[in-house]
Protein backbone atom coordinates (compact mmCIF):
# COMPACT_ATOMS: atom_id res chain seq x y z
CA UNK A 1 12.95 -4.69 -10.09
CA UNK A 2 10.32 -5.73 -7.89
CA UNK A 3 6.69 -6.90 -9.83
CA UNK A 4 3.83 -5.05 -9.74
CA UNK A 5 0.95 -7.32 -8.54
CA UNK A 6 -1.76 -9.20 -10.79
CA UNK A 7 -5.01 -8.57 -8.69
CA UNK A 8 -7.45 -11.15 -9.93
CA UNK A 9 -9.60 -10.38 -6.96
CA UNK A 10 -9.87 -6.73 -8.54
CA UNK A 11 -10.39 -7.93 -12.08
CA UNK A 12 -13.15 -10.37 -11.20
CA UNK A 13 -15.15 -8.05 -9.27
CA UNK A 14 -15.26 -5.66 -12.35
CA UNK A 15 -16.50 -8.58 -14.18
CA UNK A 16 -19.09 -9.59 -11.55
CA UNK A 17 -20.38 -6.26 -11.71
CA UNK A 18 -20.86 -6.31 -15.76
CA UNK A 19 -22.59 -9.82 -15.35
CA UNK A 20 -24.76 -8.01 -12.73
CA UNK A 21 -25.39 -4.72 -15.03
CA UNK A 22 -26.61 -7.30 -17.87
CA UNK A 23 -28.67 -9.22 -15.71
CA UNK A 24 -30.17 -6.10 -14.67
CA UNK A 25 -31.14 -5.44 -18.50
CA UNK A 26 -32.37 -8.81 -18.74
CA UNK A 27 -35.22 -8.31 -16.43
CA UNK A 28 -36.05 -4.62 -17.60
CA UNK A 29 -36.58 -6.41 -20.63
CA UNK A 30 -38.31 -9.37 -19.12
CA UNK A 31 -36.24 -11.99 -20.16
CA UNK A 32 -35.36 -15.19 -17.84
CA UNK A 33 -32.27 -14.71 -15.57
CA UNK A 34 -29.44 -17.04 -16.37
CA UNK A 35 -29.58 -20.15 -14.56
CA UNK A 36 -26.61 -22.29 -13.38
CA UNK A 37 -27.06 -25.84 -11.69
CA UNK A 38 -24.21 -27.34 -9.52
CA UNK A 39 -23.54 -30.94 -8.77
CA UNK A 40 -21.49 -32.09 -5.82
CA UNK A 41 -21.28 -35.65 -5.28
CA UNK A 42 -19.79 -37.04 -2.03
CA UNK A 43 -18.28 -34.27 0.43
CA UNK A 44 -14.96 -33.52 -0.48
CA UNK A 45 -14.53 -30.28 2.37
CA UNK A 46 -12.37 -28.91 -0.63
CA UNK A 47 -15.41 -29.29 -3.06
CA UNK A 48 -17.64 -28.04 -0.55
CA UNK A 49 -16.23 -24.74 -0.37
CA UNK A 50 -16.00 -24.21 -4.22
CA UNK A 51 -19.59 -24.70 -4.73
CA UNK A 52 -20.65 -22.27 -1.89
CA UNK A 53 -18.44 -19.90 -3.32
CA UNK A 54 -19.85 -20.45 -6.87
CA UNK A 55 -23.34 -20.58 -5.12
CA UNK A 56 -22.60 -17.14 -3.49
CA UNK A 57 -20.89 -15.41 -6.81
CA UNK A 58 -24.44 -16.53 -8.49
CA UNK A 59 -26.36 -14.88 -6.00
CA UNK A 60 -24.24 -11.64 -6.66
CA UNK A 61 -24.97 -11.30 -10.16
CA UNK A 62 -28.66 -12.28 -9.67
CA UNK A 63 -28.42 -15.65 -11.51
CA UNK A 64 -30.81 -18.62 -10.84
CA UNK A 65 -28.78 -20.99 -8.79
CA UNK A 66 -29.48 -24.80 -8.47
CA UNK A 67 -27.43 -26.27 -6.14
CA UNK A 68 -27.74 -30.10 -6.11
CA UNK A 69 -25.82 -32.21 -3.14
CA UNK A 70 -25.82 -36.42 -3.77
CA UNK A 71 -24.25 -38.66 -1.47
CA UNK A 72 -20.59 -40.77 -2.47
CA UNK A 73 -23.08 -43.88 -3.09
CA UNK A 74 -24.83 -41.48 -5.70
CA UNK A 75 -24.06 -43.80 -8.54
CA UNK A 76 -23.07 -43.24 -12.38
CA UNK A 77 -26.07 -44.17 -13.97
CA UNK A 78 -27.79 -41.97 -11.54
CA UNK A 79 -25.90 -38.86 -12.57
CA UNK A 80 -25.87 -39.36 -16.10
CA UNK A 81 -29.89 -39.33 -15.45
CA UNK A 82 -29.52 -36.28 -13.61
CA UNK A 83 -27.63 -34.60 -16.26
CA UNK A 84 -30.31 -35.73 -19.22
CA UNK A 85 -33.02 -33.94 -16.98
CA UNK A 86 -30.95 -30.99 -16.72
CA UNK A 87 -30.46 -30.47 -20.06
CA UNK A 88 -33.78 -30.31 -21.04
CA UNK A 89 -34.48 -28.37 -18.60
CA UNK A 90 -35.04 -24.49 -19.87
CA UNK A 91 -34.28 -22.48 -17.33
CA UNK A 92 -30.70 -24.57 -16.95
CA UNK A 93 -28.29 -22.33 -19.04
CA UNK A 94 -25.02 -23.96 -17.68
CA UNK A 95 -23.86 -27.27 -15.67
CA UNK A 96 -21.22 -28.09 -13.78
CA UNK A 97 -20.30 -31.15 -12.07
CA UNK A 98 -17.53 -30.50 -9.58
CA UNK A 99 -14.63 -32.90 -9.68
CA UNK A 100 -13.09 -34.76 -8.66
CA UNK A 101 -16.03 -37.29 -8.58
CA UNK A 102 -15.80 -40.67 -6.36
CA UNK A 103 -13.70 -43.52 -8.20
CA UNK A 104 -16.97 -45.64 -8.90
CA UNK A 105 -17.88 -42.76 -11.71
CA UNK A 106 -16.25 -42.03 -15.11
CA UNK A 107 -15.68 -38.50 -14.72
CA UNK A 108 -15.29 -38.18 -18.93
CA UNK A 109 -18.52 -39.97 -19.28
CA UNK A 110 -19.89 -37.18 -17.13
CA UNK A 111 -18.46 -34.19 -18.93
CA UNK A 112 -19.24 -35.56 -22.48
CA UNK A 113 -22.59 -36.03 -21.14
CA UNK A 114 -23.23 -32.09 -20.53
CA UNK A 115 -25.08 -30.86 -23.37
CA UNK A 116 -21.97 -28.69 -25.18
CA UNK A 117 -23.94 -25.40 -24.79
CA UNK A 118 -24.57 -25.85 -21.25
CA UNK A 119 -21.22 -27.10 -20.66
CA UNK A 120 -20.20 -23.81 -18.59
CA UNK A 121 -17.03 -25.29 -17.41
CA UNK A 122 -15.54 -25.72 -21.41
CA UNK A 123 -14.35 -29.67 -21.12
CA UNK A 124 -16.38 -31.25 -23.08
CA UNK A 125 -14.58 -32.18 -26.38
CA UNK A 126 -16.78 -30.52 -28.37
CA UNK A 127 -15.35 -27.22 -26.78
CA UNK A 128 -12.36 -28.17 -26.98
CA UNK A 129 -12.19 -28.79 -30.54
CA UNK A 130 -14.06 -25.24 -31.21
CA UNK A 131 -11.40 -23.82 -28.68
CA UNK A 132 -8.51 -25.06 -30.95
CA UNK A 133 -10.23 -24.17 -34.20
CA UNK A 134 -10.42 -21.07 -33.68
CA UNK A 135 -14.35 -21.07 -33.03
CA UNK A 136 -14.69 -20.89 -29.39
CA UNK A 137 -17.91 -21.34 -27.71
CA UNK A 138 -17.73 -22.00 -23.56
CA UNK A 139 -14.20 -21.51 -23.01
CA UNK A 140 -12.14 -23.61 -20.42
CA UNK A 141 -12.71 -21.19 -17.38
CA UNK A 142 -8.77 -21.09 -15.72
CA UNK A 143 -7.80 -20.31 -19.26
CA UNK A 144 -10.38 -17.77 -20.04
CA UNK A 145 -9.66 -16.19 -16.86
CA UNK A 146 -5.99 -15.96 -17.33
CA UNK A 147 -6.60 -14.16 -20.51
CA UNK A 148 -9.15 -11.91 -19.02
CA UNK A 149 -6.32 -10.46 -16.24
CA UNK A 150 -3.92 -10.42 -19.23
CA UNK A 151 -5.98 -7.96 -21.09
CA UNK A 152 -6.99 -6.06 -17.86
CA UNK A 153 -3.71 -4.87 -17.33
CA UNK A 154 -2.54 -4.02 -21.11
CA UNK A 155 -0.09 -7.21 -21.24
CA UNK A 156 0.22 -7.48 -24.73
CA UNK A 157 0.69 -11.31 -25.63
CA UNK A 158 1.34 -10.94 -29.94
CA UNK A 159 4.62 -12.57 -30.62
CA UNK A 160 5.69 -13.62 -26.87
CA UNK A 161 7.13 -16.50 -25.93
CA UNK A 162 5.31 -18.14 -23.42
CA UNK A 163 6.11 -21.18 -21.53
CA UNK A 164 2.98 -23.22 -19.63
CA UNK A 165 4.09 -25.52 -17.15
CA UNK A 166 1.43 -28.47 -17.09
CA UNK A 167 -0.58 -30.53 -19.75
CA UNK A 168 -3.90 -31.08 -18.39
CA UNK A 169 -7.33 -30.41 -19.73
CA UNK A 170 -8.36 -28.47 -17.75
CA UNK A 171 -5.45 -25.71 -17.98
CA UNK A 172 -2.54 -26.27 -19.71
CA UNK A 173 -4.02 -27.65 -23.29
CA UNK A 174 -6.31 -24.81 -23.49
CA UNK A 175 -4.43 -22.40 -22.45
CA UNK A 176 -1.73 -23.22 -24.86
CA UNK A 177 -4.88 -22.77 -27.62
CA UNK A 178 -5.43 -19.19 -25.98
CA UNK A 179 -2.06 -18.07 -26.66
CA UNK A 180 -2.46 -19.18 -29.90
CA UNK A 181 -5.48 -17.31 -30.79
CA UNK A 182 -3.59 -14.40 -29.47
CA UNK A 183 -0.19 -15.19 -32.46
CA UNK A 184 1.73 -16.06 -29.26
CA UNK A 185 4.44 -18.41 -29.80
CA UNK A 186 3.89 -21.61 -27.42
CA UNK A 187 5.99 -23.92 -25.35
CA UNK A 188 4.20 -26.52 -22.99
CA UNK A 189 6.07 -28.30 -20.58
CA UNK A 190 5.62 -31.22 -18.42
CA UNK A 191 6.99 -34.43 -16.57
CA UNK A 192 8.98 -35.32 -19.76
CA UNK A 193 10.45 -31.87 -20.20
CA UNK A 194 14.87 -32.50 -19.90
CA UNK A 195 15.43 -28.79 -19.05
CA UNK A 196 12.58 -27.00 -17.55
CA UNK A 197 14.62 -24.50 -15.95
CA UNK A 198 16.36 -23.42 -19.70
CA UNK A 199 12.24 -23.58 -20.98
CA UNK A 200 11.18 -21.51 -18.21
CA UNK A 201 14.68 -19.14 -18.63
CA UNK A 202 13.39 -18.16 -22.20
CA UNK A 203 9.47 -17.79 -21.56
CA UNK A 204 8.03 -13.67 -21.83
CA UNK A 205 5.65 -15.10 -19.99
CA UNK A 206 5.17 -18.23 -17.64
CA UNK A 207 2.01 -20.02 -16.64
CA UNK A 208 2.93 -22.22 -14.17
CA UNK A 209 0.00 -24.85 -13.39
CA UNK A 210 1.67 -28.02 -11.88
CA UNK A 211 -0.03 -28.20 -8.78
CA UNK A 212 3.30 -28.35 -6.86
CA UNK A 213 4.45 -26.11 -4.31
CA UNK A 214 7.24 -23.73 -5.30
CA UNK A 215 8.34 -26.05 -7.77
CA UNK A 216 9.55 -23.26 -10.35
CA UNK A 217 12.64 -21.52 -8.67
CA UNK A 218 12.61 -17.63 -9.07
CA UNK A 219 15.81 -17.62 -10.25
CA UNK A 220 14.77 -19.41 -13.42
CA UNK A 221 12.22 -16.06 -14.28
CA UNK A 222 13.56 -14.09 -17.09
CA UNK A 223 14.41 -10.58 -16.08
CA UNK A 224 11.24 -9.11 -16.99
CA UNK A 225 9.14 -11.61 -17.62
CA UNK A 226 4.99 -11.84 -16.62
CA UNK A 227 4.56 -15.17 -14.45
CA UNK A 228 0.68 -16.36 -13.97
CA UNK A 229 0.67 -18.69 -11.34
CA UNK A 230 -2.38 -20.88 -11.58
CA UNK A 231 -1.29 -23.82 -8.69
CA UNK A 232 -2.68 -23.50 -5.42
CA UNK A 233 -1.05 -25.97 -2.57
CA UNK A 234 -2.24 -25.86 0.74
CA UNK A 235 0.99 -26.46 2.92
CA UNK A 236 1.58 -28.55 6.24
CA UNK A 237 0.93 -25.40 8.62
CA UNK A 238 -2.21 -24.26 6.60
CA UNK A 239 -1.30 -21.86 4.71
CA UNK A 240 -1.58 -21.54 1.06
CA UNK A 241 0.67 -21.17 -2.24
CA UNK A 242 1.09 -22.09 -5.14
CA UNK A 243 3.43 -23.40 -8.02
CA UNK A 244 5.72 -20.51 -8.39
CA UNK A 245 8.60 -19.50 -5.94
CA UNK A 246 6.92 -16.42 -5.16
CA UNK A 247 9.20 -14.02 -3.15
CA UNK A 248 12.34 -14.68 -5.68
CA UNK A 249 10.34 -14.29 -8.88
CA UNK A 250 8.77 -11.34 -7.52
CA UNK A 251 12.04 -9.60 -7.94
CA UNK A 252 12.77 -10.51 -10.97
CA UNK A 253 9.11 -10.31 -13.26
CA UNK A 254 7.29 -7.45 -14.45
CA UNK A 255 3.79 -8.70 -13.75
CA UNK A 256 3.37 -11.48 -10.82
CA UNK A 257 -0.65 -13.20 -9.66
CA UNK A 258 -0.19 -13.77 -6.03
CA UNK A 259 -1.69 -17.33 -4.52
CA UNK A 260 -4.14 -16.70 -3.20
CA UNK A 261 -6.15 -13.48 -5.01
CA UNK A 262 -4.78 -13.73 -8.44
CA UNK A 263 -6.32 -16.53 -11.27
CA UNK A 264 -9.04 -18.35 -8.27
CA UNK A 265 -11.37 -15.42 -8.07
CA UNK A 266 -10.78 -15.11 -12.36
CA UNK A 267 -12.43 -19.07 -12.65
CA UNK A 268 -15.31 -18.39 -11.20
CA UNK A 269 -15.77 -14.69 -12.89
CA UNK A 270 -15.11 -16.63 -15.80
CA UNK A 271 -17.73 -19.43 -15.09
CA UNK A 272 -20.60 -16.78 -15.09
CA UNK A 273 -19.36 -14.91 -18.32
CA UNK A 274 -19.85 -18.69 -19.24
CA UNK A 275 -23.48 -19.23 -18.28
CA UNK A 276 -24.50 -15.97 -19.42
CA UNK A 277 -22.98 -16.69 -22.55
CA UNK A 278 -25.29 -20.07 -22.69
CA UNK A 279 -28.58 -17.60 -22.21
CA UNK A 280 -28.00 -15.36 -24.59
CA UNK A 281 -27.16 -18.32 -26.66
CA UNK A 282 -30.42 -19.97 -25.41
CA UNK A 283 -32.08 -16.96 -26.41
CA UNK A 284 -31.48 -16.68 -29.94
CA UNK A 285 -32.23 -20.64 -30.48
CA UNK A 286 -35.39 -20.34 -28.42
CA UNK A 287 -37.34 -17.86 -30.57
C-alpha cells in the first residue's frame, strides 16, 4: 500500500478562489472589502516570511491588508495600545499578532487583548470556550484547516479513533475539540504519554504536531490509517520536514499531508475564511 497524497496546496487554492468569488459579490453589492491587519514585532526572518505570505494571500482574494512592522524595543504597553486602536477601527475585520513576540511582552495579554470577533487567529479564550461548546465562532486556523482537507477528500471522521500528538493551544487542544464536533473518539498525547508508539498503533487517524523531526516512526502507522502531519522542522542542510517519518508511513497509510504542501498552505486559507467570517459578522452588527 503506498498513500495517496493530501494536497493542501490544492485544497487551499480552491478556498482562495471562493474567498475571492465572495469578495467579488461584496463589491457588486458595494459593501467594504474585508480587512485584515498584521503585527510583526522584532524581525524574526521566520516571522518575516509568514506575514509576506499572509500579506500576499490577502492581496489574492482582494482583502484590505494592513501590514504593521514595530521594532524588538516596541514595548507591551505600546502594543496593547495598538491593538485598542485597531479594534475600533471599522474597516479592521481581523488581527493577528504573529508570535512568537520578544520575551519583554506577555504574549496571552496580547491575544486576550484582540477583540474576540476580530480575533482571526481563534486563541483568545473566548474562542476557545465557544470552540469546545460546541458554538464556534473564529476557529483555531491549523485546526480548521486540518478539517477543511479532511472533508476535501471524503475522509469520513464519525466514530474514528484518532490520536493527536501534541497539547498546545494552538493545535492540539483544538483540534482534539474538532474531532469532537465531528463524534470522533479522541486520544491526545504528549511528553507524559508511557507508550506513544501503542497510542499511535491504534489511531484511524494521526495528527502528529510535536514540532520534532521524524519523531513518529512509520512503523508505528496502523495499516491503513490517515496521518496529518502538522510539524514543520527545518533540518541542518536546509531542507524541510516535519513530525512524521514520512517515507515509512507512506507505505503503510491510506491518506498522508506531505511537509511541505500539505496543512501550511490550509492555515493561511483558513485565516481568510476567518476574516471574512468577522465581516460578514461585522455586517450584520453594523446595521
Amino acid at each position: 500500500m503506498t498513500a495517496q497524497i493530501i494536497d493542501g496546496k490544492a485544497v487551499s487554492i480552491q478556498c482562495l478562489e471562493r474567498i475571492a468569488q465572495e469578495v467579488a459579490k461584496r463589491k457588486e453589492n458595494h459593501q467594504r472589502v474585508p480587512g485584515l491587519a498584521v503585527i510583526l514585532i522584532g524581525d524574526n526572518p521566520a516571522s518575516q516570511v509568514y506575514v509576506r505570505n499572509k500579506k500576499n494571500a490577502c492581496e489574492k482574494v482582494g482583502f484590505y491588508s494592513l501590514s504593521i512592522e514595530k521594532p524588538a524595543s516596541f514595548t507591551e504597553d505600546e502594543l496593547l495600545t495598538l491593538i485598542d486602536e485597531l479594534n475600533e477601527n471599522p474597516e479592521i475585520d481581523g488581527i493577528l499578532v504573529q508570535l512568537p513576540l520578544p520575551d519583554h511582552i506577555d504574549g496571552q495579554k496580547v491575544i486576550e487583548r484582540i477583540r474576540p470577533d476580530k480575533d482571526v487567529d481563534g486563541f483568545h479564550p473566548y474562542n476557545i470556550g465557544r470552540l469546545a461548546v460546541k458554538m464556534p465562532l473564529m476557529r483555531p486556523c491549523t485546526p480548521k484547516g486540518v478539517m477543511t482537507m479532511l472533508d476535501a477528500y471524503g475522509i469520513d471522521i464519525k466514530g474514528k479513533n484518532v490520536t493527536i500528538i501534541g497539547q498546545s493551544n494552538i493545535v492540539g487542544r483544538p483540534q482534539a475539540l474538532e474531532m469532537l464536533m465531528k463524534r470522533a473518539t479522541v486520544t491526545i498525547c504528549h511528553t507524559a504519554t508511557r507508550d506513544l508508539a501503542e497510542e499511535v498503533s491504534r489511531a484511524d487517524i494521526v495528527v502528529a504536531a510535536v514540532g520534532r523531526p521524524a519523531c513518529i516512526q512509520g512503523a508505528w502507522i496502523k495499516p491503513g490509517a490517515v496521518v496529518i502531519d502538522v510539524g514543520i522542522n527545518r533540518l541542518e542542510n536546509g531542507c524541510l520536514c516535519g513530525d512524521v517519518d514520512f517515507e515509512t508511513a507512506k507505505e503503510r497509510a491510506s491518506y498522508i499531508t506531505p511537509v511541505p504542501g500539505g496543512v501550511g498552505p490550509m492555515t493561511i486559507a483558513s485565516l481568510l475564511e476567518n476574516t471574512l467570517e468577522a465581516a460578514q459578522l461585522h455586517d450584520k452588527t453594523s446595521n
